[in-house]
PDB file of N, CA and C in Angstrom:
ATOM      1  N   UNK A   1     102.182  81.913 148.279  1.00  0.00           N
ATOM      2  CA  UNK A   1     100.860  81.673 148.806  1.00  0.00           C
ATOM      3  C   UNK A   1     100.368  80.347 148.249  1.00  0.00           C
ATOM      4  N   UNK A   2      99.795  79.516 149.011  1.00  0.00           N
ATOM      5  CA  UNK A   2      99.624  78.067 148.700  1.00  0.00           C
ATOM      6  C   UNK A   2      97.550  78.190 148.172  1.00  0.00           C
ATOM      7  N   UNK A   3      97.467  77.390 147.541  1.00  0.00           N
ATOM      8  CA  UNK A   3      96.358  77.250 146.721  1.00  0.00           C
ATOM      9  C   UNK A   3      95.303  77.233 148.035  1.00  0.00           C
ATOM     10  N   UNK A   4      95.652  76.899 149.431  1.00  0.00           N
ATOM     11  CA  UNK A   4      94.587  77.304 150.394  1.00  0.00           C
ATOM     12  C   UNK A   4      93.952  78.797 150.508  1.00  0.00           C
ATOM     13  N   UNK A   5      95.472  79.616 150.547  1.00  0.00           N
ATOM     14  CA  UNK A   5      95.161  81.073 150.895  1.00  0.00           C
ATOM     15  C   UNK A   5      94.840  81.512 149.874  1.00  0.00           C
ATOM     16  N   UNK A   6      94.737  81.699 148.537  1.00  0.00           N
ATOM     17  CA  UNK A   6      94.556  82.502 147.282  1.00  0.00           C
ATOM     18  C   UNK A   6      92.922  82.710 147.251  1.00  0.00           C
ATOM     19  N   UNK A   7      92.921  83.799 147.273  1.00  0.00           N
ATOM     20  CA  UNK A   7      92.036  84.821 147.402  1.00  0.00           C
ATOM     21  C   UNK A   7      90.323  84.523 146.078  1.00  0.00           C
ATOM     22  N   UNK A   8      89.295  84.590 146.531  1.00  0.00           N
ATOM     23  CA  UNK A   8      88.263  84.414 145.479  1.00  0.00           C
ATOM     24  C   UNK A   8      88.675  84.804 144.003  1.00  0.00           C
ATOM     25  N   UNK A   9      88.947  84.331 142.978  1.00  0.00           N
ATOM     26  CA  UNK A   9      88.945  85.351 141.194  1.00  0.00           C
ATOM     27  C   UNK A   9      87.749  85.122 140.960  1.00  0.00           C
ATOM     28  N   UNK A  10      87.161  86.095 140.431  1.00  0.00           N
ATOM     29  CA  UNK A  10      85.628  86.107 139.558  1.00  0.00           C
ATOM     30  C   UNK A  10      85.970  85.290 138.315  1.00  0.00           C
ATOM     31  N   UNK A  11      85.454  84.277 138.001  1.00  0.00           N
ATOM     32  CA  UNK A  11      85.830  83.718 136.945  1.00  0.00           C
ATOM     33  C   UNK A  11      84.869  83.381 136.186  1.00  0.00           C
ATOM     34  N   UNK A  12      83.265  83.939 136.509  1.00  0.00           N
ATOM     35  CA  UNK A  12      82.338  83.589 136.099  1.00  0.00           C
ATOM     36  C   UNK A  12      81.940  84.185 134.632  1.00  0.00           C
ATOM     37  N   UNK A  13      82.548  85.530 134.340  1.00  0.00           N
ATOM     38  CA  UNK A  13      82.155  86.174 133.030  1.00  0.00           C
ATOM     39  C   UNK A  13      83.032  85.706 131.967  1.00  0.00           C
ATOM     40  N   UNK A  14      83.606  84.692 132.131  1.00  0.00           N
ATOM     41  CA  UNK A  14      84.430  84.334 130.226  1.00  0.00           C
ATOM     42  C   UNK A  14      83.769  82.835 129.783  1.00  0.00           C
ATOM     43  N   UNK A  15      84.160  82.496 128.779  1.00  0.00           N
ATOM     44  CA  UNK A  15      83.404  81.927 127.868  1.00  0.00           C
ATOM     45  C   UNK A  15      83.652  80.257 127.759  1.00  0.00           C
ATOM     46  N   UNK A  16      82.571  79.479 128.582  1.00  0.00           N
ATOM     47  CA  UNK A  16      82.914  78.044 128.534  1.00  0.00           C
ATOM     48  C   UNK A  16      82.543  77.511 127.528  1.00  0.00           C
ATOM     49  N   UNK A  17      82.883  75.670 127.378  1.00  0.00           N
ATOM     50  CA  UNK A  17      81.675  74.874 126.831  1.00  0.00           C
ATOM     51  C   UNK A  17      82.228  73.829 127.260  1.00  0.00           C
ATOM     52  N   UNK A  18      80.971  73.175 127.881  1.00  0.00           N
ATOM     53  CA  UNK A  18      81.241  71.648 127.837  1.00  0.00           C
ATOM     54  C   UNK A  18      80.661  71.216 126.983  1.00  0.00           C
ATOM     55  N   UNK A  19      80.884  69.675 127.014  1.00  0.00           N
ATOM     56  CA  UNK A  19      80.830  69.002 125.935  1.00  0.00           C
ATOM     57  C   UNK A  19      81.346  67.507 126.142  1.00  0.00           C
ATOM     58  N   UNK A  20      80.565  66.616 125.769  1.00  0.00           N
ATOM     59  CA  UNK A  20      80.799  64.824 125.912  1.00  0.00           C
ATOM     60  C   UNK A  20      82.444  64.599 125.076  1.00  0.00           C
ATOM     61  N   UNK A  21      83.350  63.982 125.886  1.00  0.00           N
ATOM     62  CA  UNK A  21      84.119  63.300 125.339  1.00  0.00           C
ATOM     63  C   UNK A  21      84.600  61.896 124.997  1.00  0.00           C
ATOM     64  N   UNK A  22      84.270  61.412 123.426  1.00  0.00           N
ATOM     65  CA  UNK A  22      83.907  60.009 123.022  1.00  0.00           C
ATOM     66  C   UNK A  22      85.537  59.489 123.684  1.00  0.00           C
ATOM     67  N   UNK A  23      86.699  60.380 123.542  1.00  0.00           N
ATOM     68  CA  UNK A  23      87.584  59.349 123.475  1.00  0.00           C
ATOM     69  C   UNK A  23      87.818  59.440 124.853  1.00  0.00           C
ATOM     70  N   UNK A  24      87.237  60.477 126.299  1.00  0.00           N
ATOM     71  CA  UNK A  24      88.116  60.317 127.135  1.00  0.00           C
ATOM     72  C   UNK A  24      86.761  59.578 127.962  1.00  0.00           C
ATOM     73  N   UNK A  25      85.284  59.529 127.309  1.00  0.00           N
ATOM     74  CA  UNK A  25      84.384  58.786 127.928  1.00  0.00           C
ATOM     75  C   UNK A  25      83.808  60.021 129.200  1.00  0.00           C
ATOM     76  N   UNK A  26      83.891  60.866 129.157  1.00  0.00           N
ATOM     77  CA  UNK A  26      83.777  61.717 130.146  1.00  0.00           C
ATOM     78  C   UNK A  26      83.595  63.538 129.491  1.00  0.00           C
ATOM     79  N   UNK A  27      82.905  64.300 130.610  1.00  0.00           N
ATOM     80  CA  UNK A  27      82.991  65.684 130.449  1.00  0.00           C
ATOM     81  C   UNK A  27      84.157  66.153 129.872  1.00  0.00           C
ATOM     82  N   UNK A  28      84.390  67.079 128.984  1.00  0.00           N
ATOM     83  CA  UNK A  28      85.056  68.094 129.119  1.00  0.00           C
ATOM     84  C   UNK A  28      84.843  69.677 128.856  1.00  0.00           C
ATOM     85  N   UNK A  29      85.527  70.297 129.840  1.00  0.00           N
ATOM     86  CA  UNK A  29      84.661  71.897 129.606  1.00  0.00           C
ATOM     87  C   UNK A  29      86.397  72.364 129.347  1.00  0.00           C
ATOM     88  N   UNK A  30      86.414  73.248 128.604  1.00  0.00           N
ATOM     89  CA  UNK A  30      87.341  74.187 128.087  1.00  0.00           C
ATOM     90  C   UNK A  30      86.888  75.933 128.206  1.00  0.00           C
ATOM     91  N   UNK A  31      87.616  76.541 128.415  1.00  0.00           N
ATOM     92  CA  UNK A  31      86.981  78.246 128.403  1.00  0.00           C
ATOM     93  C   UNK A  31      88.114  79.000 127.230  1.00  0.00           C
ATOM     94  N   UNK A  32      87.313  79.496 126.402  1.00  0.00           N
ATOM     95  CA  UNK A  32      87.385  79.957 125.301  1.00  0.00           C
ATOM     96  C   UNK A  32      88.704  81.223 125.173  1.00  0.00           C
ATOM     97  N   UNK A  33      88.781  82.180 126.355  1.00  0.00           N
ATOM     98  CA  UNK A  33      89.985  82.733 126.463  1.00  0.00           C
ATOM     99  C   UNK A  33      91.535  81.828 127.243  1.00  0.00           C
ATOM    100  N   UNK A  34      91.122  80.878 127.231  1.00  0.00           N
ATOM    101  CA  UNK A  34      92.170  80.247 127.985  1.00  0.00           C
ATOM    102  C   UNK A  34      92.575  79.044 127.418  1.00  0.00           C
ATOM    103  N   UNK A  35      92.864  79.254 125.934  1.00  0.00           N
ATOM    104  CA  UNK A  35      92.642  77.382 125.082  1.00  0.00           C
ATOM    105  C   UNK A  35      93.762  76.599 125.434  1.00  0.00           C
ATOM    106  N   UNK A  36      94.723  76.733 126.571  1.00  0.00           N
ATOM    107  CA  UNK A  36      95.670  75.260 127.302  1.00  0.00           C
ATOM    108  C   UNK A  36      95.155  74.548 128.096  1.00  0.00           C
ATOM    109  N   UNK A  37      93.357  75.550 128.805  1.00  0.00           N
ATOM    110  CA  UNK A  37      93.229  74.450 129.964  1.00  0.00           C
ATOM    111  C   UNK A  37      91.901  74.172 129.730  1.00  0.00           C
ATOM    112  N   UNK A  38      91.861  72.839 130.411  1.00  0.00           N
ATOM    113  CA  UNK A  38      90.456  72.182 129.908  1.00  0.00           C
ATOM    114  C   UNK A  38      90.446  71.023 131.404  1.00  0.00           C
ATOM    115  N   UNK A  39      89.175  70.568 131.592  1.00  0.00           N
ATOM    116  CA  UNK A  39      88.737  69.468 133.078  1.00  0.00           C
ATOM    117  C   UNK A  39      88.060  68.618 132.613  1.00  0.00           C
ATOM    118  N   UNK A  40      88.161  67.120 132.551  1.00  0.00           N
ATOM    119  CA  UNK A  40      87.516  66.379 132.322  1.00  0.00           C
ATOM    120  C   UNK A  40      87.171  65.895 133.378  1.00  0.00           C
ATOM    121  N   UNK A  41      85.480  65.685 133.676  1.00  0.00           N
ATOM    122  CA  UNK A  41      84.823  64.891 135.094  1.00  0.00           C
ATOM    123  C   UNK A  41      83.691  64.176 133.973  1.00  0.00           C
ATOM    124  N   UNK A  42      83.548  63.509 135.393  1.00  0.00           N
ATOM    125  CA  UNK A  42      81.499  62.747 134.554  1.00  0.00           C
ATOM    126  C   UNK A  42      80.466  63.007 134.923  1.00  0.00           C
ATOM    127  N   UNK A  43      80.437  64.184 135.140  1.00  0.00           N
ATOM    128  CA  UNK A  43      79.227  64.890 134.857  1.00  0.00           C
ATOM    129  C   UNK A  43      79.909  66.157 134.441  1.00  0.00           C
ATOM    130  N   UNK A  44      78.608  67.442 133.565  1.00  0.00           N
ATOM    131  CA  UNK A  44      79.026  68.234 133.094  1.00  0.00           C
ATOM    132  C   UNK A  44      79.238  69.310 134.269  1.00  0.00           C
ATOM    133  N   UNK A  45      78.386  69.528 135.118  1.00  0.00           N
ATOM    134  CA  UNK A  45      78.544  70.171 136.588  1.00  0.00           C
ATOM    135  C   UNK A  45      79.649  69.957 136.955  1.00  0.00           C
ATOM    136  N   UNK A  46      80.474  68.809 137.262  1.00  0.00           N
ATOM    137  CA  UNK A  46      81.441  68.563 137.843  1.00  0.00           C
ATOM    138  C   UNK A  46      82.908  69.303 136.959  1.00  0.00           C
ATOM    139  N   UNK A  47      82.561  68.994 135.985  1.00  0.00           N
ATOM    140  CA  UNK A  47      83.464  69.218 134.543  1.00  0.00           C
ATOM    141  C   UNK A  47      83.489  71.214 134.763  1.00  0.00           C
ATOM    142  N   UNK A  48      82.951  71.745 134.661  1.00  0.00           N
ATOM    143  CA  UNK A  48      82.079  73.209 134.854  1.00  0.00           C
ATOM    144  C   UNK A  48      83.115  73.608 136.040  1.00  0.00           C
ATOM    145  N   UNK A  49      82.845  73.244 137.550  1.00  0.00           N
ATOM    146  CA  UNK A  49      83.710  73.293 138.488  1.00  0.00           C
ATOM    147  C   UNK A  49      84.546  73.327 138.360  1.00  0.00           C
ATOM    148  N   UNK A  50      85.042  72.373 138.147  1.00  0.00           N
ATOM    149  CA  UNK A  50      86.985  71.698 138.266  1.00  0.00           C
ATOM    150  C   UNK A  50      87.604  72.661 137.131  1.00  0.00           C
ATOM    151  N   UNK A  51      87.267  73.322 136.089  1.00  0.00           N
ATOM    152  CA  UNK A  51      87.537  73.931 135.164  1.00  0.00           C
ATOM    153  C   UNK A  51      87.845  75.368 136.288  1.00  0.00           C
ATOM    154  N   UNK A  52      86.670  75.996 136.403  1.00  0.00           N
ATOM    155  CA  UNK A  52      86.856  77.541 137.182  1.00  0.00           C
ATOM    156  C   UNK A  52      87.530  77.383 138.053  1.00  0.00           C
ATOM    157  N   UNK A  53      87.713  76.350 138.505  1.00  0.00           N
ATOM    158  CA  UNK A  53      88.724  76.365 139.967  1.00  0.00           C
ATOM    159  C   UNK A  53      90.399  76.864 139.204  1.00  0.00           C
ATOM    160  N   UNK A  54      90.734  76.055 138.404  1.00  0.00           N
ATOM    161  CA  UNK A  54      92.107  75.416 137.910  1.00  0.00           C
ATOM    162  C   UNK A  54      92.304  77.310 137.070  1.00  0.00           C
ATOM    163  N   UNK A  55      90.575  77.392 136.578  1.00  0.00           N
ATOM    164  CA  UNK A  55      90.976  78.833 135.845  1.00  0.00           C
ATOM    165  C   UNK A  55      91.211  79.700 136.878  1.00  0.00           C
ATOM    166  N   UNK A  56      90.843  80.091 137.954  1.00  0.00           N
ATOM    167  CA  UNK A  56      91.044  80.870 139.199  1.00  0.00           C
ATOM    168  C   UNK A  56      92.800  80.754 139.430  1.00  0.00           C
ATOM    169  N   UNK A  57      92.816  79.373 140.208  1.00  0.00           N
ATOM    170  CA  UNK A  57      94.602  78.927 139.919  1.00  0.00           C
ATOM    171  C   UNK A  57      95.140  79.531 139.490  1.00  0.00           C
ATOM    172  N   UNK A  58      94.866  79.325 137.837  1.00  0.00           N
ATOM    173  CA  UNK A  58      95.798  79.900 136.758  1.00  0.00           C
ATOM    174  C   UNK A  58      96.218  81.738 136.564  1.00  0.00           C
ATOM    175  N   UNK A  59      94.966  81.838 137.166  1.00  0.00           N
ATOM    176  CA  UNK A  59      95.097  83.861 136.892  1.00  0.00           C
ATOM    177  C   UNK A  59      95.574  83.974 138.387  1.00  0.00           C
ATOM    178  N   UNK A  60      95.686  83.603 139.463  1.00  0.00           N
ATOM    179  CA  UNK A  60      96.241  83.883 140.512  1.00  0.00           C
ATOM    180  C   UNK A  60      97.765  83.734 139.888  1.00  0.00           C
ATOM    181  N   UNK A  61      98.108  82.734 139.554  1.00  0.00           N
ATOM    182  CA  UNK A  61      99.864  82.223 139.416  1.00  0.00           C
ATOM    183  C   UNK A  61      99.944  83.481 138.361  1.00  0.00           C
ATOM    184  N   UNK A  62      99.161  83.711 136.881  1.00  0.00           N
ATOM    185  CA  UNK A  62      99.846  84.844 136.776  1.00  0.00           C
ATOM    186  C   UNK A  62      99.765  86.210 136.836  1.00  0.00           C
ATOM    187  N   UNK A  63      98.614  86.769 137.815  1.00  0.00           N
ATOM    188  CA  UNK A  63      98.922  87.804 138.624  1.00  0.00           C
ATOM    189  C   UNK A  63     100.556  88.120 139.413  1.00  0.00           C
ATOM    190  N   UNK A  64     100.469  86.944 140.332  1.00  0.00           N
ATOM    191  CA  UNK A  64     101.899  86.398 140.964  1.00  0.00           C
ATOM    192  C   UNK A  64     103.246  87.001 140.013  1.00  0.00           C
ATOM    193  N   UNK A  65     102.981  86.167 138.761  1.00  0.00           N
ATOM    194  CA  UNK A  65     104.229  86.706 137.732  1.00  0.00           C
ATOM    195  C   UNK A  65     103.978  87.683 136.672  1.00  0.00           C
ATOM    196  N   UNK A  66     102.769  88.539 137.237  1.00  0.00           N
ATOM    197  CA  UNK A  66     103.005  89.525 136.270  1.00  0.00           C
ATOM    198  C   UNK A  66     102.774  89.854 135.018  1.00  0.00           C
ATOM    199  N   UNK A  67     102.257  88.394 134.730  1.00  0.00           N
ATOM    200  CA  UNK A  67     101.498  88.288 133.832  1.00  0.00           C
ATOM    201  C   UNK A  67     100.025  88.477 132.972  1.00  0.00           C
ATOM    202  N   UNK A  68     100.075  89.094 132.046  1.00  0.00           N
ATOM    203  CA  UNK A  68      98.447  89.748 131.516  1.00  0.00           C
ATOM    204  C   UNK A  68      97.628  88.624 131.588  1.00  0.00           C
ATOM    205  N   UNK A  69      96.337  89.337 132.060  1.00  0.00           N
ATOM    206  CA  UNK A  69      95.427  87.940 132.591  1.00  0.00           C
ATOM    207  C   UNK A  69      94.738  88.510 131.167  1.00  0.00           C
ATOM    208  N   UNK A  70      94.267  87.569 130.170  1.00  0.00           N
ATOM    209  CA  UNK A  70      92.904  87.735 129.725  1.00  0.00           C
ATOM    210  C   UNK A  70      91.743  88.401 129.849  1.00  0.00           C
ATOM    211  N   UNK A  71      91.313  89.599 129.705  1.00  0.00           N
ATOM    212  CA  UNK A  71      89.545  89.894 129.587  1.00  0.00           C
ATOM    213  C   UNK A  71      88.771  88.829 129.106  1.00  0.00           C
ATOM    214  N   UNK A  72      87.746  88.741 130.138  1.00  0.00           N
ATOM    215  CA  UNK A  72      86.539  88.131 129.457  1.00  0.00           C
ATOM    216  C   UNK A  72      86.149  88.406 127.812  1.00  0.00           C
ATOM    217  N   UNK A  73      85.508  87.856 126.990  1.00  0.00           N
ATOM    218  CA  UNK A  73      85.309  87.874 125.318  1.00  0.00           C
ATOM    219  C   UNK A  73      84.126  89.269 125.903  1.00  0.00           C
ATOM    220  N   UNK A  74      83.777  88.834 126.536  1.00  0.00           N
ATOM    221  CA  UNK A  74      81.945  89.791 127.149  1.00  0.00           C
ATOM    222  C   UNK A  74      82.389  90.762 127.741  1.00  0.00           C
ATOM    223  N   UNK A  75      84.092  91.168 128.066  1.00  0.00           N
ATOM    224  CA  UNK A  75      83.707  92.835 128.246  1.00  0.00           C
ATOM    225  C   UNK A  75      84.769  93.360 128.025  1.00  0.00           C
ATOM    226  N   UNK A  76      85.301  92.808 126.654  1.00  0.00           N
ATOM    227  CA  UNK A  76      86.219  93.532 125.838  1.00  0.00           C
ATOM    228  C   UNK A  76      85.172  94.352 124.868  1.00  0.00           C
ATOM    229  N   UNK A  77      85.500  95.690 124.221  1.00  0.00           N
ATOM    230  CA  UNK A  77      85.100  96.705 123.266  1.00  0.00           C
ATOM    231  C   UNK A  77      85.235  96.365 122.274  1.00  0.00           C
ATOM    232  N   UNK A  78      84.353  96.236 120.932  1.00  0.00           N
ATOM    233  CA  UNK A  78      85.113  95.844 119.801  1.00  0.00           C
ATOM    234  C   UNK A  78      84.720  97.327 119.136  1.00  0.00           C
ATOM    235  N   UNK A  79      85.223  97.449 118.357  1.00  0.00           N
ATOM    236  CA  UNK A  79      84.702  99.255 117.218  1.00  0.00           C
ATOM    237  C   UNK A  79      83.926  98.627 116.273  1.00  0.00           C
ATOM    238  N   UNK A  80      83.782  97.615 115.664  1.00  0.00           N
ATOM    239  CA  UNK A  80      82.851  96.853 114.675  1.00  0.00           C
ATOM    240  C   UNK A  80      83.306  96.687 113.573  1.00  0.00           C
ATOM    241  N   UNK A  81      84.885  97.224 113.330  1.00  0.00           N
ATOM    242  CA  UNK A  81      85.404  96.821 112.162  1.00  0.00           C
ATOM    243  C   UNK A  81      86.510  96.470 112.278  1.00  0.00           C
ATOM    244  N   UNK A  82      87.137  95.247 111.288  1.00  0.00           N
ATOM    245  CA  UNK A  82      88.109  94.696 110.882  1.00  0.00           C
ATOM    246  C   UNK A  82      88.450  94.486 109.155  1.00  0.00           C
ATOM    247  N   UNK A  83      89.691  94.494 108.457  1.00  0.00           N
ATOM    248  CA  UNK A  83      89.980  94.567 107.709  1.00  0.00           C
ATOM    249  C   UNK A  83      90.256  93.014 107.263  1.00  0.00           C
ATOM    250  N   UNK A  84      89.808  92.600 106.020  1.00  0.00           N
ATOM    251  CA  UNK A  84      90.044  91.465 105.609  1.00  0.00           C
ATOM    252  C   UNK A  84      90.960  91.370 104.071  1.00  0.00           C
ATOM    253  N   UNK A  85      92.093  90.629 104.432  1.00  0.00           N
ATOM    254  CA  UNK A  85      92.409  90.516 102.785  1.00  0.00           C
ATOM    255  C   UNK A  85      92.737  89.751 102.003  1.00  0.00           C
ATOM    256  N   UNK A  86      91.521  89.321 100.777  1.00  0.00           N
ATOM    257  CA  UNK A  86      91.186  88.521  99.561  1.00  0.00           C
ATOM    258  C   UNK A  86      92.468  88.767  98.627  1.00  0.00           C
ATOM    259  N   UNK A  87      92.358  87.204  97.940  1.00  0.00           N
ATOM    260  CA  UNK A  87      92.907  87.543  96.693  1.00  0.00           C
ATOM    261  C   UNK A  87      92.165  87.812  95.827  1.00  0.00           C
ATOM    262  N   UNK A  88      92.769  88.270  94.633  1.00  0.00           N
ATOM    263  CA  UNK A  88      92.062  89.252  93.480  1.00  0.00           C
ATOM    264  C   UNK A  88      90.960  88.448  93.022  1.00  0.00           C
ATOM    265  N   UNK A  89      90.871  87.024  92.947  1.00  0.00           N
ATOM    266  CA  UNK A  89      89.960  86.300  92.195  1.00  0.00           C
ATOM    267  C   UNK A  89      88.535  86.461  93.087  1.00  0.00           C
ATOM    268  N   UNK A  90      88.607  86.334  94.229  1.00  0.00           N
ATOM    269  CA  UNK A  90      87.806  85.843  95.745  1.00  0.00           C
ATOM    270  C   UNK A  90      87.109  87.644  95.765  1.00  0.00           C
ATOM    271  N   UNK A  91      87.991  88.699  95.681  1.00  0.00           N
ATOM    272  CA  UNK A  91      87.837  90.196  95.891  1.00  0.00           C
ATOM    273  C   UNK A  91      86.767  90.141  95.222  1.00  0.00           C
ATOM    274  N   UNK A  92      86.746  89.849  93.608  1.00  0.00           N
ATOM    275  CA  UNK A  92      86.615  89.835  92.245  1.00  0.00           C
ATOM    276  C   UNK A  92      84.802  89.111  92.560  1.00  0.00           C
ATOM    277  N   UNK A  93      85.108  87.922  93.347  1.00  0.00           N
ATOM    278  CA  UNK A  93      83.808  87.569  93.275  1.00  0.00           C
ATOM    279  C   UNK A  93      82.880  87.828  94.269  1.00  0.00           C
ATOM    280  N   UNK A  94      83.107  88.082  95.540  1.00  0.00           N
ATOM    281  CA  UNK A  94      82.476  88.660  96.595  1.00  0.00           C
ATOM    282  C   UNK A  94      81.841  90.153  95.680  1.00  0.00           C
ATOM    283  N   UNK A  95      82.436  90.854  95.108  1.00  0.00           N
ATOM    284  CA  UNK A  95      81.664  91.875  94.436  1.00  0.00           C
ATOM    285  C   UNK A  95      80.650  92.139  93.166  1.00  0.00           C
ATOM    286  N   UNK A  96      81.389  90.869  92.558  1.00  0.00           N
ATOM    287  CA  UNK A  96      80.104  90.726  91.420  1.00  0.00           C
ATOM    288  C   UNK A  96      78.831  90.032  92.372  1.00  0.00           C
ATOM    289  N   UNK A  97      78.675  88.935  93.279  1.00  0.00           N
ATOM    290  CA  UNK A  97      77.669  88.648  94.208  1.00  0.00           C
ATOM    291  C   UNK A  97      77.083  89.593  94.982  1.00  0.00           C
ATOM    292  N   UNK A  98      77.753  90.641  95.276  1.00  0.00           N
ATOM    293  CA  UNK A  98      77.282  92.096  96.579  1.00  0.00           C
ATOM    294  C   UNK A  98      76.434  92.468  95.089  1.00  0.00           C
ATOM    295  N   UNK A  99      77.044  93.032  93.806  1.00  0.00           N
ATOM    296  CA  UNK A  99      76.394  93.551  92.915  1.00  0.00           C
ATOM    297  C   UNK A  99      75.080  93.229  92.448  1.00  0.00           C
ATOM    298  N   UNK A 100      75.329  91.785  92.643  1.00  0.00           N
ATOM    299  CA  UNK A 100      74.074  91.037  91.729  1.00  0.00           C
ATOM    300  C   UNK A 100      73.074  91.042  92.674  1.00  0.00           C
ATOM    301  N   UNK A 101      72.767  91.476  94.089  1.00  0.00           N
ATOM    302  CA  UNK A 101      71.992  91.874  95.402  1.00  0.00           C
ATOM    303  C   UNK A 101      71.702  93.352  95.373  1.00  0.00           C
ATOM    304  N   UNK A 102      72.602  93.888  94.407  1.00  0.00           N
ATOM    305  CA  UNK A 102      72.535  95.810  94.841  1.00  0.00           C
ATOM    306  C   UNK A 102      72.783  95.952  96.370  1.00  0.00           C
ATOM    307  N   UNK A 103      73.785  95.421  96.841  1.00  0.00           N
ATOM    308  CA  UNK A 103      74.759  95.626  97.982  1.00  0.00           C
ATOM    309  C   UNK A 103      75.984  96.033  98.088  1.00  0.00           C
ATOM    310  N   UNK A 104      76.223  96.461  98.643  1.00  0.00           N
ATOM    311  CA  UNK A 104      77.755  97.074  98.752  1.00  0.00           C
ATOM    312  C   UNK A 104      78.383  96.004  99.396  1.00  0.00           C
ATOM    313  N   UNK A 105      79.953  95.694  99.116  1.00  0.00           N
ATOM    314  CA  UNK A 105      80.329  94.620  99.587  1.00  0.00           C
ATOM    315  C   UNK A 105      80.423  94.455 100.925  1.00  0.00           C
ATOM    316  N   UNK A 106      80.194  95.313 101.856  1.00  0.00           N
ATOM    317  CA  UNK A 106      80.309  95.367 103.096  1.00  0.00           C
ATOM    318  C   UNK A 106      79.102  95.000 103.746  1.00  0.00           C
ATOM    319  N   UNK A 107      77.609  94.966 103.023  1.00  0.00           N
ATOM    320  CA  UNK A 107      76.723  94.691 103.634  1.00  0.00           C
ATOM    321  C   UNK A 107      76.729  93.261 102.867  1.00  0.00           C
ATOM    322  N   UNK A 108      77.006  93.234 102.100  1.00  0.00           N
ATOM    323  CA  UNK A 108      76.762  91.525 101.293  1.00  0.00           C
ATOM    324  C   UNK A 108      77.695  91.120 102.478  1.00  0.00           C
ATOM    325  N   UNK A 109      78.829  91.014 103.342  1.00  0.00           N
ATOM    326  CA  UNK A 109      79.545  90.313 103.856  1.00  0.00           C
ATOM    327  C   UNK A 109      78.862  90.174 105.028  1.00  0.00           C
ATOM    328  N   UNK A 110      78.306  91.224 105.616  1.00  0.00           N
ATOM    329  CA  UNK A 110      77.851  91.514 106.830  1.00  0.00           C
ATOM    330  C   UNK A 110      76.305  90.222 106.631  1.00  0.00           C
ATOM    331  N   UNK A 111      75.725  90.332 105.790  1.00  0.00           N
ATOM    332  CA  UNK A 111      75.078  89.426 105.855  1.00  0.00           C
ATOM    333  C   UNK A 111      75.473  87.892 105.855  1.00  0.00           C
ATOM    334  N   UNK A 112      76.473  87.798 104.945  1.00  0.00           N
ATOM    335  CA  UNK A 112      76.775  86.678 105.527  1.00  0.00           C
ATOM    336  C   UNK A 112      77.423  86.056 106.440  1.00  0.00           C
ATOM    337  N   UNK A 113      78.044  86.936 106.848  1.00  0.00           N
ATOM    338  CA  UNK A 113      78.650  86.465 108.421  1.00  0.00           C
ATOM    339  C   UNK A 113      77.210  86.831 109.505  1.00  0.00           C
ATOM    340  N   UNK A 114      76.378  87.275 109.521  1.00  0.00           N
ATOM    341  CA  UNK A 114      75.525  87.132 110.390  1.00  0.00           C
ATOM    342  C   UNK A 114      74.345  86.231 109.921  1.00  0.00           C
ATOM    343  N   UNK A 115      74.193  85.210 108.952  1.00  0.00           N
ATOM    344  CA  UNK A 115      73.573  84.344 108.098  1.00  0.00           C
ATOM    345  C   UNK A 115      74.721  83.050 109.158  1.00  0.00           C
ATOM    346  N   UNK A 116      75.724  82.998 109.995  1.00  0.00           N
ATOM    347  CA  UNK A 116      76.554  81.790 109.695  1.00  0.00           C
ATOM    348  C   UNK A 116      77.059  82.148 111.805  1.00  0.00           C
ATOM    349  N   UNK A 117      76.466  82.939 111.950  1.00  0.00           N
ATOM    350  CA  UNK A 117      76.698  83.315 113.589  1.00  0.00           C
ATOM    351  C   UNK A 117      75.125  83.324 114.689  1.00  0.00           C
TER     352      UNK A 117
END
């Protein structure tokens, strides 16, 4: 099927950014589940476009082969926890700091990752 016939992809729910590029002098937008492809235009609209198109493209070709398309970041499930692991010194000090708050290290972290997001 030639890039005429390929069918609408919703490509609107995953995660862009444009952004000025000093060295290419021009737009570039990149989408956040897809970090090989990126569109440079001059304007950011234009940049925005040419991006969803090429991303549409891209999940058509690998539908075609069968290939796992990406979920959007916005409607994947997360459970709210992940495991992190410190060395003893770093362990050592994240807990005397949770302590010196009367926090448990899980809320001392939680604050600071939501202090930095």
């Amino acid at each position: 099927m030639d890039t005429l016939e390929r069918p609408h992809i919703e490509v609107s729910h995953y995660t862009y950014r444009v952004a000025w590029s000093v060295d290419d002098d021009e737009f570039v937008a990149t989408v956040v589940e897809f970090p090989s492809l990126s569109w440079l235009a001059p304007s950011q609209i234009e940049a925005l476009e040419g991006l969803e198109t090429l991303l549409a493209d891209a999940i058509v070709d690998m539908q075609e082969e069968g290939e796992d398309v990406p979920k959007p970041i916005a409607e994947r499930s997360y459970s709210g926890k992940f495991n992190v692991r410190l060395g003893e010194k770093l362990h050592r000090d994240v807990a005397l700091r949770a302590a010196e708050e009367n926090l448990s290290i899980n809320q001392w972290v939680v604050r600071k990752l939501m202090a930095d997001c």
